[in-house]
C-alpha atoms as a PDB file:
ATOM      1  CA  UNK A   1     173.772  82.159  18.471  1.00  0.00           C
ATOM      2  CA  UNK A   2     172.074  79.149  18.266  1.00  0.00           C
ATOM      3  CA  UNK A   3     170.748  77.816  14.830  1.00  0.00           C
ATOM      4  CA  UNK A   4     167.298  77.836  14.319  1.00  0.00           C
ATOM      5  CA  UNK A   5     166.240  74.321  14.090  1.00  0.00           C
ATOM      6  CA  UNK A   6     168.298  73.488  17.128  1.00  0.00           C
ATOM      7  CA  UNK A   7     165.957  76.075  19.547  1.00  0.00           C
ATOM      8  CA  UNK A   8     162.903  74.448  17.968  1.00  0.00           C
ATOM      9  CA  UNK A   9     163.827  70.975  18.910  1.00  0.00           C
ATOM     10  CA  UNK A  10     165.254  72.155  22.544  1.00  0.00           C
ATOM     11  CA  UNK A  11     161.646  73.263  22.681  1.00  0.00           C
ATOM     12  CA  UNK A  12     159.813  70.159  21.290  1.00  0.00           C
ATOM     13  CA  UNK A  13     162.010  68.065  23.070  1.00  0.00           C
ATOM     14  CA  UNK A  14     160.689  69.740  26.462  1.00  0.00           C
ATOM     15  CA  UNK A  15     156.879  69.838  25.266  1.00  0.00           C
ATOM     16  CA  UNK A  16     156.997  65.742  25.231  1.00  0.00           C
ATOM     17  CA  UNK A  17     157.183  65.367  28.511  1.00  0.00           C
ATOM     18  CA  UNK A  18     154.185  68.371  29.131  1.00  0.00           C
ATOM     19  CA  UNK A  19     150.671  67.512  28.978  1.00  0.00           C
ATOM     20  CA  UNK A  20     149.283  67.270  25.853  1.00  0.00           C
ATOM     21  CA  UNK A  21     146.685  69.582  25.060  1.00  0.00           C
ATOM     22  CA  UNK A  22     148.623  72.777  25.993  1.00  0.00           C
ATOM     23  CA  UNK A  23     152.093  71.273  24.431  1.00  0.00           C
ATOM     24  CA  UNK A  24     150.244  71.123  21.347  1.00  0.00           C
ATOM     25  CA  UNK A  25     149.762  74.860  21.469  1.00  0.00           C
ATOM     26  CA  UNK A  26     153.369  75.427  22.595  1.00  0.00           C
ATOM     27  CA  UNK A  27     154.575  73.455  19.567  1.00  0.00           C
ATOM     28  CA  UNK A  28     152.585  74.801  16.678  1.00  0.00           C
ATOM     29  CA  UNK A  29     153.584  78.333  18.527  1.00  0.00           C
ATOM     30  CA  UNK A  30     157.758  77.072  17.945  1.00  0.00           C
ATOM     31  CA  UNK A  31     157.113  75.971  14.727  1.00  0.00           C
ATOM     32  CA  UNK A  32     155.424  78.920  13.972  1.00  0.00           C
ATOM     33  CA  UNK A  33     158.328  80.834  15.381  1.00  0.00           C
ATOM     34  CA  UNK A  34     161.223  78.495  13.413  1.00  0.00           C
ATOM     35  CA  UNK A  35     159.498  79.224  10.433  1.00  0.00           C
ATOM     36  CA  UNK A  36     159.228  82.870  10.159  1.00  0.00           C
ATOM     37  CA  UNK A  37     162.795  82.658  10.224  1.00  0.00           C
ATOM     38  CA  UNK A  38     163.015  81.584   6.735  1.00  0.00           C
ATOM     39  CA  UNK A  39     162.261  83.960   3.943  1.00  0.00           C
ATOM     40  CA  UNK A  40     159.781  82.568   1.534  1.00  0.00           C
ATOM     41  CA  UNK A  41     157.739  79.676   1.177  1.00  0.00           C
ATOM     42  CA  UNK A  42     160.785  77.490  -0.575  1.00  0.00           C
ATOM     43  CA  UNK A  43     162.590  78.160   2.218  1.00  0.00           C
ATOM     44  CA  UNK A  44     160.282  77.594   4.571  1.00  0.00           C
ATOM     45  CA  UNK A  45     159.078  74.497   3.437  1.00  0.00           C
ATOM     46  CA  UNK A  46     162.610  73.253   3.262  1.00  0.00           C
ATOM     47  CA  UNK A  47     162.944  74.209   6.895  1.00  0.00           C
ATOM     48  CA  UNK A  48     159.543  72.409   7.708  1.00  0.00           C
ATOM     49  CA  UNK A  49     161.057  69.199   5.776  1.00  0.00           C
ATOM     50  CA  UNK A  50     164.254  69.259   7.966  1.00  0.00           C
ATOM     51  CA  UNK A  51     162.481  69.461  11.082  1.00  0.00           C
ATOM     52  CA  UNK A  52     159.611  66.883   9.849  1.00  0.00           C
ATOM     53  CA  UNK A  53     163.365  64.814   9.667  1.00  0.00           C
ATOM     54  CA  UNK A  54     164.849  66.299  13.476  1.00  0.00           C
ATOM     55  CA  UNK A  55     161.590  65.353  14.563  1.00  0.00           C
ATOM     56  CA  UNK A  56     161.710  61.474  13.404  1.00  0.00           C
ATOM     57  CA  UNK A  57     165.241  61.265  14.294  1.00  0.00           C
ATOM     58  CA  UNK A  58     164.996  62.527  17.980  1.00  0.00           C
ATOM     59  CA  UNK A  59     161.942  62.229  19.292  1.00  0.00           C
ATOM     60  CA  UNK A  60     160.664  58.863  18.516  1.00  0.00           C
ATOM     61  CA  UNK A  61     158.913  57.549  20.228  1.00  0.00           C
ATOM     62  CA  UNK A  62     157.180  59.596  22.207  1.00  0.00           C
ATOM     63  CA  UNK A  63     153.557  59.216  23.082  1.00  0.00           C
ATOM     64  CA  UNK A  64     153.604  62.820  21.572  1.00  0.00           C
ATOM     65  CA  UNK A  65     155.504  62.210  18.713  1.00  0.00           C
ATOM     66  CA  UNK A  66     151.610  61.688  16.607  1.00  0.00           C
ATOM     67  CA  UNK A  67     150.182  65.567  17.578  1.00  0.00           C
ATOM     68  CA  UNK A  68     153.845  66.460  16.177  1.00  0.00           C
ATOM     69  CA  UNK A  69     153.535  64.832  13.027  1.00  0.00           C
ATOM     70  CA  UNK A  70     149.746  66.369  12.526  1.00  0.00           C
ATOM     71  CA  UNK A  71     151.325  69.580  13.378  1.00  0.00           C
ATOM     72  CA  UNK A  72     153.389  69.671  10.810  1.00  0.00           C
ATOM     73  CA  UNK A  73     151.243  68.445   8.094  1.00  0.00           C
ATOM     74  CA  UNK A  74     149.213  71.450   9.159  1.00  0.00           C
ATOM     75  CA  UNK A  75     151.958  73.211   8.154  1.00  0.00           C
ATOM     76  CA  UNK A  76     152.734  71.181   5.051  1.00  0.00           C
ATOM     77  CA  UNK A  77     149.357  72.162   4.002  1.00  0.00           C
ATOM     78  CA  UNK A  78     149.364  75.850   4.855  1.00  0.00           C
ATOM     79  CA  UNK A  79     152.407  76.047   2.565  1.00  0.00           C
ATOM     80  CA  UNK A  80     150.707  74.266  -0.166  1.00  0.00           C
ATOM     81  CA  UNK A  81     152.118  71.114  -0.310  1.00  0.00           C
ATOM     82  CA  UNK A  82     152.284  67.727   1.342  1.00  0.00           C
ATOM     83  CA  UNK A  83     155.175  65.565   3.223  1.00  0.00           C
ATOM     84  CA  UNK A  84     157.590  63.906   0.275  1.00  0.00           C
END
Protein backbone atom coordinates (compact mmCIF):
# COMPACT_ATOMS: atom_id res chain seq x y z
CA UNK A 1 0.00 0.00 0.00
CA UNK A 2 1.29 3.12 -0.77
CA UNK A 3 2.04 5.74 2.04
CA UNK A 4 -0.03 8.54 2.22
CA UNK A 5 2.05 11.45 1.39
CA UNK A 6 3.49 9.61 -1.56
CA UNK A 7 -0.34 9.36 -3.39
CA UNK A 8 -0.73 13.06 -2.59
CA UNK A 9 2.37 14.13 -4.35
CA UNK A 10 1.77 11.47 -7.39
CA UNK A 11 -1.34 13.61 -7.55
CA UNK A 12 0.13 17.16 -7.22
CA UNK A 13 2.82 16.24 -9.29
CA UNK A 14 0.18 15.50 -12.21
CA UNK A 15 -2.07 18.69 -11.38
CA UNK A 16 1.16 20.98 -12.45
CA UNK A 17 1.04 20.28 -15.68
CA UNK A 18 -3.22 20.72 -15.73
CA UNK A 19 -4.72 24.00 -16.14
CA UNK A 20 -4.89 25.96 -13.33
CA UNK A 21 -8.16 26.84 -12.18
CA UNK A 22 -9.56 23.26 -12.04
CA UNK A 23 -6.01 21.79 -10.63
CA UNK A 24 -6.55 24.05 -7.89
CA UNK A 25 -9.74 22.24 -7.03
CA UNK A 26 -8.12 18.83 -7.63
CA UNK A 27 -5.38 19.75 -5.15
CA UNK A 28 -7.19 21.21 -2.20
CA UNK A 29 -9.57 17.94 -2.93
CA UNK A 30 -5.93 15.56 -2.33
CA UNK A 31 -4.97 17.46 0.40
CA UNK A 32 -8.16 17.25 1.77
CA UNK A 33 -8.06 13.54 1.20
CA UNK A 34 -4.16 13.11 2.71
CA UNK A 35 -5.31 14.74 5.61
CA UNK A 36 -8.24 12.90 6.83
CA UNK A 37 -5.88 10.23 7.04
CA UNK A 38 -4.36 11.51 10.11
CA UNK A 39 -6.21 11.38 13.36
CA UNK A 40 -6.30 14.70 15.07
CA UNK A 41 -5.28 18.05 14.44
CA UNK A 42 -1.44 17.36 15.81
CA UNK A 43 -1.28 14.90 13.48
CA UNK A 44 -2.65 16.47 10.86
CA UNK A 45 -0.83 19.47 11.00
CA UNK A 46 2.34 17.48 11.15
CA UNK A 47 1.24 15.80 7.96
CA UNK A 48 0.38 19.30 6.38
CA UNK A 49 4.10 20.44 7.50
CA UNK A 50 5.68 17.39 5.71
CA UNK A 51 3.94 17.92 2.62
CA UNK A 52 4.34 21.94 2.84
CA UNK A 53 8.28 20.26 2.79
CA UNK A 54 7.46 17.33 -0.32
CA UNK A 55 5.99 20.16 -1.91
CA UNK A 56 9.23 22.59 -1.84
CA UNK A 57 11.44 19.75 -2.43
CA UNK A 58 9.73 18.33 -5.64
CA UNK A 59 7.86 20.57 -7.26
CA UNK A 60 9.78 23.71 -7.54
CA UNK A 61 9.44 25.42 -9.70
CA UNK A 62 6.48 25.12 -11.20
CA UNK A 63 4.38 27.96 -12.47
CA UNK A 64 1.88 26.19 -10.04
CA UNK A 65 3.98 25.74 -7.30
CA UNK A 66 2.30 29.58 -5.77
CA UNK A 67 -1.72 28.22 -5.78
CA UNK A 68 0.09 25.18 -3.87
CA UNK A 69 1.65 27.11 -1.32
CA UNK A 70 -1.80 29.29 -0.76
CA UNK A 71 -3.43 26.00 -0.57
CA UNK A 72 -1.81 24.95 2.11
CA UNK A 73 -1.77 27.98 4.18
CA UNK A 74 -5.51 27.57 3.79
CA UNK A 75 -5.00 24.64 5.48
CA UNK A 76 -2.47 25.95 7.97
CA UNK A 77 -5.15 28.27 8.94
CA UNK A 78 -8.11 25.92 9.12
CA UNK A 79 -6.02 23.98 11.64
CA UNK A 80 -5.27 26.99 13.62
CA UNK A 81 -1.95 27.75 13.04
CA UNK A 82 0.50 29.19 10.55
CA UNK A 83 3.65 27.74 8.43
CA UNK A 84 6.89 27.52 11.02
Amino acid sequence: MAHPLDTCMRTLSALITADIPSGEASADASIVAYLATFPGPQKQIAALSMLDHAIDQRLSPSPFLPILKGIVAGHYEKLGTTRS
